[in-house]
Protein backbone atom coordinates (compact mmCIF):
# COMPACT_ATOMS: atom_id res chain seq x y z
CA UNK A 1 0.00 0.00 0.00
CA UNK A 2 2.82 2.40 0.83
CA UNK A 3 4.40 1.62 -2.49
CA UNK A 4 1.32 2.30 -3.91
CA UNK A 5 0.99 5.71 -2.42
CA UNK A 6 4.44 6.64 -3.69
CA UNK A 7 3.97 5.84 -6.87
CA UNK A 8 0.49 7.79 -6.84
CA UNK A 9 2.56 10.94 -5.82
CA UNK A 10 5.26 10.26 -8.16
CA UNK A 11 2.31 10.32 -10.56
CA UNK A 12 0.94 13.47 -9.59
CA UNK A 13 4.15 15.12 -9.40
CA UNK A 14 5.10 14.12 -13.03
CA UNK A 15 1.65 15.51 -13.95
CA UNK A 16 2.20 19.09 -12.33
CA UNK A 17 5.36 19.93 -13.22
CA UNK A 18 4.53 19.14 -16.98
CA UNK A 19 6.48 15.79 -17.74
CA UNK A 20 3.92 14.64 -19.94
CA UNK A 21 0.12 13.72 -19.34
CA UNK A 22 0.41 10.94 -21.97
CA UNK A 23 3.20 9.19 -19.98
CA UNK A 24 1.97 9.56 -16.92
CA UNK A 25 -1.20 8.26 -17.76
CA UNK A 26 -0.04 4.80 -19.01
CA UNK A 27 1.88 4.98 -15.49
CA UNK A 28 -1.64 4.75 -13.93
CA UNK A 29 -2.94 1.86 -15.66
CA UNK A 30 -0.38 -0.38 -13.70
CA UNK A 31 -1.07 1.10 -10.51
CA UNK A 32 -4.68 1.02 -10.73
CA UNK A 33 -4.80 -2.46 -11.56
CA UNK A 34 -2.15 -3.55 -8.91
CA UNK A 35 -5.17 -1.56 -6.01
CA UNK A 36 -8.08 -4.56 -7.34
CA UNK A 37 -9.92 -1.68 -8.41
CA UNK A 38 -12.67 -2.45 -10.80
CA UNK A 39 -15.70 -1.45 -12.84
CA UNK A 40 -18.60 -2.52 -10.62
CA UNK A 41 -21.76 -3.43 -12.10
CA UNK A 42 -24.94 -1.26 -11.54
CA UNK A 43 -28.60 -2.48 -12.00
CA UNK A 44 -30.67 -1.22 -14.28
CA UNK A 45 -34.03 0.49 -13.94
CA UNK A 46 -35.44 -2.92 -15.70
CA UNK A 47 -34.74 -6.10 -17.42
CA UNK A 48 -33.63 -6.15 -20.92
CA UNK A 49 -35.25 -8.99 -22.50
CA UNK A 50 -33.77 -10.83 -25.63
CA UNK A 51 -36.28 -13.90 -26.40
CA UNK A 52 -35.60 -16.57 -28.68
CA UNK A 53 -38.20 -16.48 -31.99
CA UNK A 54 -37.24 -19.89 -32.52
CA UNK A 55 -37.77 -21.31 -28.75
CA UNK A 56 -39.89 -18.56 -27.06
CA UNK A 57 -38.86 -20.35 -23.15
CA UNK A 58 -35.58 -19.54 -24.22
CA UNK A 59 -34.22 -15.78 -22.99
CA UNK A 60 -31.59 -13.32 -22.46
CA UNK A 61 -32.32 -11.19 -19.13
CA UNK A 62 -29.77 -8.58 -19.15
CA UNK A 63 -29.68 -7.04 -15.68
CA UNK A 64 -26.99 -4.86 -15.17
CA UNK A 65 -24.84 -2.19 -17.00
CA UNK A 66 -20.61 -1.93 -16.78
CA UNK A 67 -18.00 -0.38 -18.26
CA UNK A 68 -19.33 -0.59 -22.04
CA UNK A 69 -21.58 -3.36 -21.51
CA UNK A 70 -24.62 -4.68 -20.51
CA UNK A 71 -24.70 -8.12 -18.40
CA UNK A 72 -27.45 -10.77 -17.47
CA UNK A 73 -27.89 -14.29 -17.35
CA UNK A 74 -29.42 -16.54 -20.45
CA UNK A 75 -32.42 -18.58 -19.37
CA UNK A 76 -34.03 -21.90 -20.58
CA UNK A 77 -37.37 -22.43 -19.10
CA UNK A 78 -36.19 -19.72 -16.36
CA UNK A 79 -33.19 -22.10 -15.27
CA UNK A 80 -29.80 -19.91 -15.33
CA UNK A 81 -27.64 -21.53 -18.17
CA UNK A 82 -24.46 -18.71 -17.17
CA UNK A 83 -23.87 -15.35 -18.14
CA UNK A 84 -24.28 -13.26 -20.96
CA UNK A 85 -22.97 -9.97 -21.78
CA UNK A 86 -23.44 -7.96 -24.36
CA UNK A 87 -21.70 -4.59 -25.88
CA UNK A 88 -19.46 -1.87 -28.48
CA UNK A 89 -16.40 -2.05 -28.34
CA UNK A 90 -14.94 1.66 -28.68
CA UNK A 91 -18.30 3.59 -29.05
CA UNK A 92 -18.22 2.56 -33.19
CA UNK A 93 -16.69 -0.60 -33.57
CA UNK A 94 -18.14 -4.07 -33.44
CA UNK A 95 -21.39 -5.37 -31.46
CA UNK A 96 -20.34 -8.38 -29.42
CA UNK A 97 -21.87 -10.85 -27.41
CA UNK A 98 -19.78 -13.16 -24.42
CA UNK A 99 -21.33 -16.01 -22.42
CA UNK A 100 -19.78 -18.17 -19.73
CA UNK A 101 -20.18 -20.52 -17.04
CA UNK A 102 -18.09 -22.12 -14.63
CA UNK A 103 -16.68 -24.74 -17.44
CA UNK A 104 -16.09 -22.64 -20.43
CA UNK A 105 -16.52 -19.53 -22.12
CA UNK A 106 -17.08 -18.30 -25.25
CA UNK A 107 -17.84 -14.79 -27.53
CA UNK A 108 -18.30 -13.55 -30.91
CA UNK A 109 -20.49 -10.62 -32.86
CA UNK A 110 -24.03 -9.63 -32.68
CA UNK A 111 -25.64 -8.49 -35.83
CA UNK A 112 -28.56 -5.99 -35.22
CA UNK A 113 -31.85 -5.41 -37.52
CA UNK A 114 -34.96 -2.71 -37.64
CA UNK A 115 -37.03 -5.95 -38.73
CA UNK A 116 -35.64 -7.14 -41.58
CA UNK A 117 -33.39 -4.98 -42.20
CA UNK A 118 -29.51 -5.04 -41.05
CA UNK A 119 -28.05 -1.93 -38.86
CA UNK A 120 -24.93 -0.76 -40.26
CA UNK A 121 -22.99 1.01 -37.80
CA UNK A 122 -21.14 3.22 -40.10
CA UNK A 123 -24.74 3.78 -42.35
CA UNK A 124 -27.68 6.40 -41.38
CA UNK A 125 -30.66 3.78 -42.86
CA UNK A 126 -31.52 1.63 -39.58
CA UNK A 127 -30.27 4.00 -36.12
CA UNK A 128 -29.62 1.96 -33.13
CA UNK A 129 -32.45 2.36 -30.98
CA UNK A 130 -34.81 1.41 -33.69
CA UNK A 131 -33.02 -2.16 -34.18
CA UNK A 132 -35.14 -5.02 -32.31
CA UNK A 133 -33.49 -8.76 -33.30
CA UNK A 134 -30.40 -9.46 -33.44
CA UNK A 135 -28.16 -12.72 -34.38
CA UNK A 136 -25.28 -13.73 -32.07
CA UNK A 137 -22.48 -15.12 -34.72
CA UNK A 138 -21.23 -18.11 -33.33
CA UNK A 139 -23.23 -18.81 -30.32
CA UNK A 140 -24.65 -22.14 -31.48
CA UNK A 141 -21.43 -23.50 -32.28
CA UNK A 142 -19.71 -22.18 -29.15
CA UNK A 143 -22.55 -23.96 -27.32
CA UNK A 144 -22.29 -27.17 -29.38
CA UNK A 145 -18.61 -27.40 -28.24
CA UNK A 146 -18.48 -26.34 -25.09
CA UNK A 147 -16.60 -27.89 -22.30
CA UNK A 148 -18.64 -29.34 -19.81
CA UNK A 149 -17.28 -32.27 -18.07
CA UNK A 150 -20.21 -33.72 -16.34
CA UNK A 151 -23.38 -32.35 -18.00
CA UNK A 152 -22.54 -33.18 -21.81
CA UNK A 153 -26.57 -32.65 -22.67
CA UNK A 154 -26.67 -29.37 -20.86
CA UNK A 155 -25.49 -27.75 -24.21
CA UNK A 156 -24.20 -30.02 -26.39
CA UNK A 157 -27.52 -32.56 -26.34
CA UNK A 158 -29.90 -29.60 -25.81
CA UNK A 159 -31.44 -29.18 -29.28
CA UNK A 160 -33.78 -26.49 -28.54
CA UNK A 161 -30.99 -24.49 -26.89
CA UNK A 162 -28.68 -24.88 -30.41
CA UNK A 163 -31.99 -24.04 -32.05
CA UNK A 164 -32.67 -20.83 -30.28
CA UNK A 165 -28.74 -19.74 -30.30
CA UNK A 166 -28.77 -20.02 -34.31
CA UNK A 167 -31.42 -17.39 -34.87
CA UNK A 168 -32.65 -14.42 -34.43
CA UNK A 169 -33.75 -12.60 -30.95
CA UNK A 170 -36.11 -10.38 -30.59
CA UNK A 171 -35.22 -7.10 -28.74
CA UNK A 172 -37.48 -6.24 -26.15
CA UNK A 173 -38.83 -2.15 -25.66
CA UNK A 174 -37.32 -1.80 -22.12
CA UNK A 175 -33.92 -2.38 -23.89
CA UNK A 176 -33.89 0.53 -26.41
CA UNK A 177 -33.31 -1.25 -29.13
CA UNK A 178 -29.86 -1.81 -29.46
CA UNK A 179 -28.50 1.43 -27.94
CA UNK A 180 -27.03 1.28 -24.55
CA UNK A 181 -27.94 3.82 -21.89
CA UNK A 182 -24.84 5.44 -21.29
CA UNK A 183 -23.62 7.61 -18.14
């Protein structure tokens, strides 16, 4: 801790006497991860819901918000299969989707439509908050694959699960399409 306080004021005092913000800042990313601090997740004023159009039992409840994502549990017949997060990377760059559970884990992209149509994030046709299904790329076969010592039918065997992860989801109104709340 004492260490950690010196190197704190070693930071600040680089940063006062001009050495160089830019420096000084990629001092702080050591120190800050050396104190355990970390983005906490908050709740959010109410559930996001992602349901399966191909398995309607089947859901995404996304519950909380963090650090550029959104995070919740995925559902079969309101059983907790692990958890599923879902965000941007960088404000503009790729939609993505993670899911894991004490055996394995696994992530990929999420393709967003307004209906039929497909939201481009660099385009002006389809905004974000008017998108309401997405695709997760790769979820079924993550799924289908996925290492699970002693319950090989939880995923692998589970048809309607691989069923539901192949297609689309439907986007619920509480979740703003597929704009995140940030703040």
């Amino acid at each position: 801790m004492t260490q950690m306080r010196n190197d704190l004021s070693a930071l600040s005092n680089g940063i006062c006497s001009g050495k160089g913000l830019k420096r000084s800042m990629r001092a702080l990313v050591p120190i800050l991860i050396a104190s355990g601090l970390t983005a906490a997740a908050i709740p959010l004023p109410m559930v996001c819901e992602l349901n399966s159009e191909e398995v309607p039992s089947i859901q995404i409840q996304l519950k909380e918000r963090t650090t550029g994502s959104l995070q919740g549990v995925l559902l079969q017949k309101g059983q907790n299969l692990g958890t599923f997060q879902t965000g941007q990377s960088n404000r503009y760059g790729n939609v993505w989707w993670s899911f894991h559970d004490q055996h394995d884990k696994g992530d990929g992209i999420s393709v967003l439509f307004r209906d039929k149509q497909l939201w481009n994030p660099y385009g002006r046709k389809v905004r974000p908050a008017e998108t309401n299904r997405v695709l997760f790329v790769g979820l079924a076969s993550h799924l289908r694959h996925w290492d699970e010592p002693k319950q090989k039918d939880t995923f692998r065997g589970n048809r309607d699960l691989l069923k539901a992860a192949a297609g689309f989801w439907a986007i619920s109104d509480q979740c703003l399409g597929g704009r995140m709340m940030r703040g």
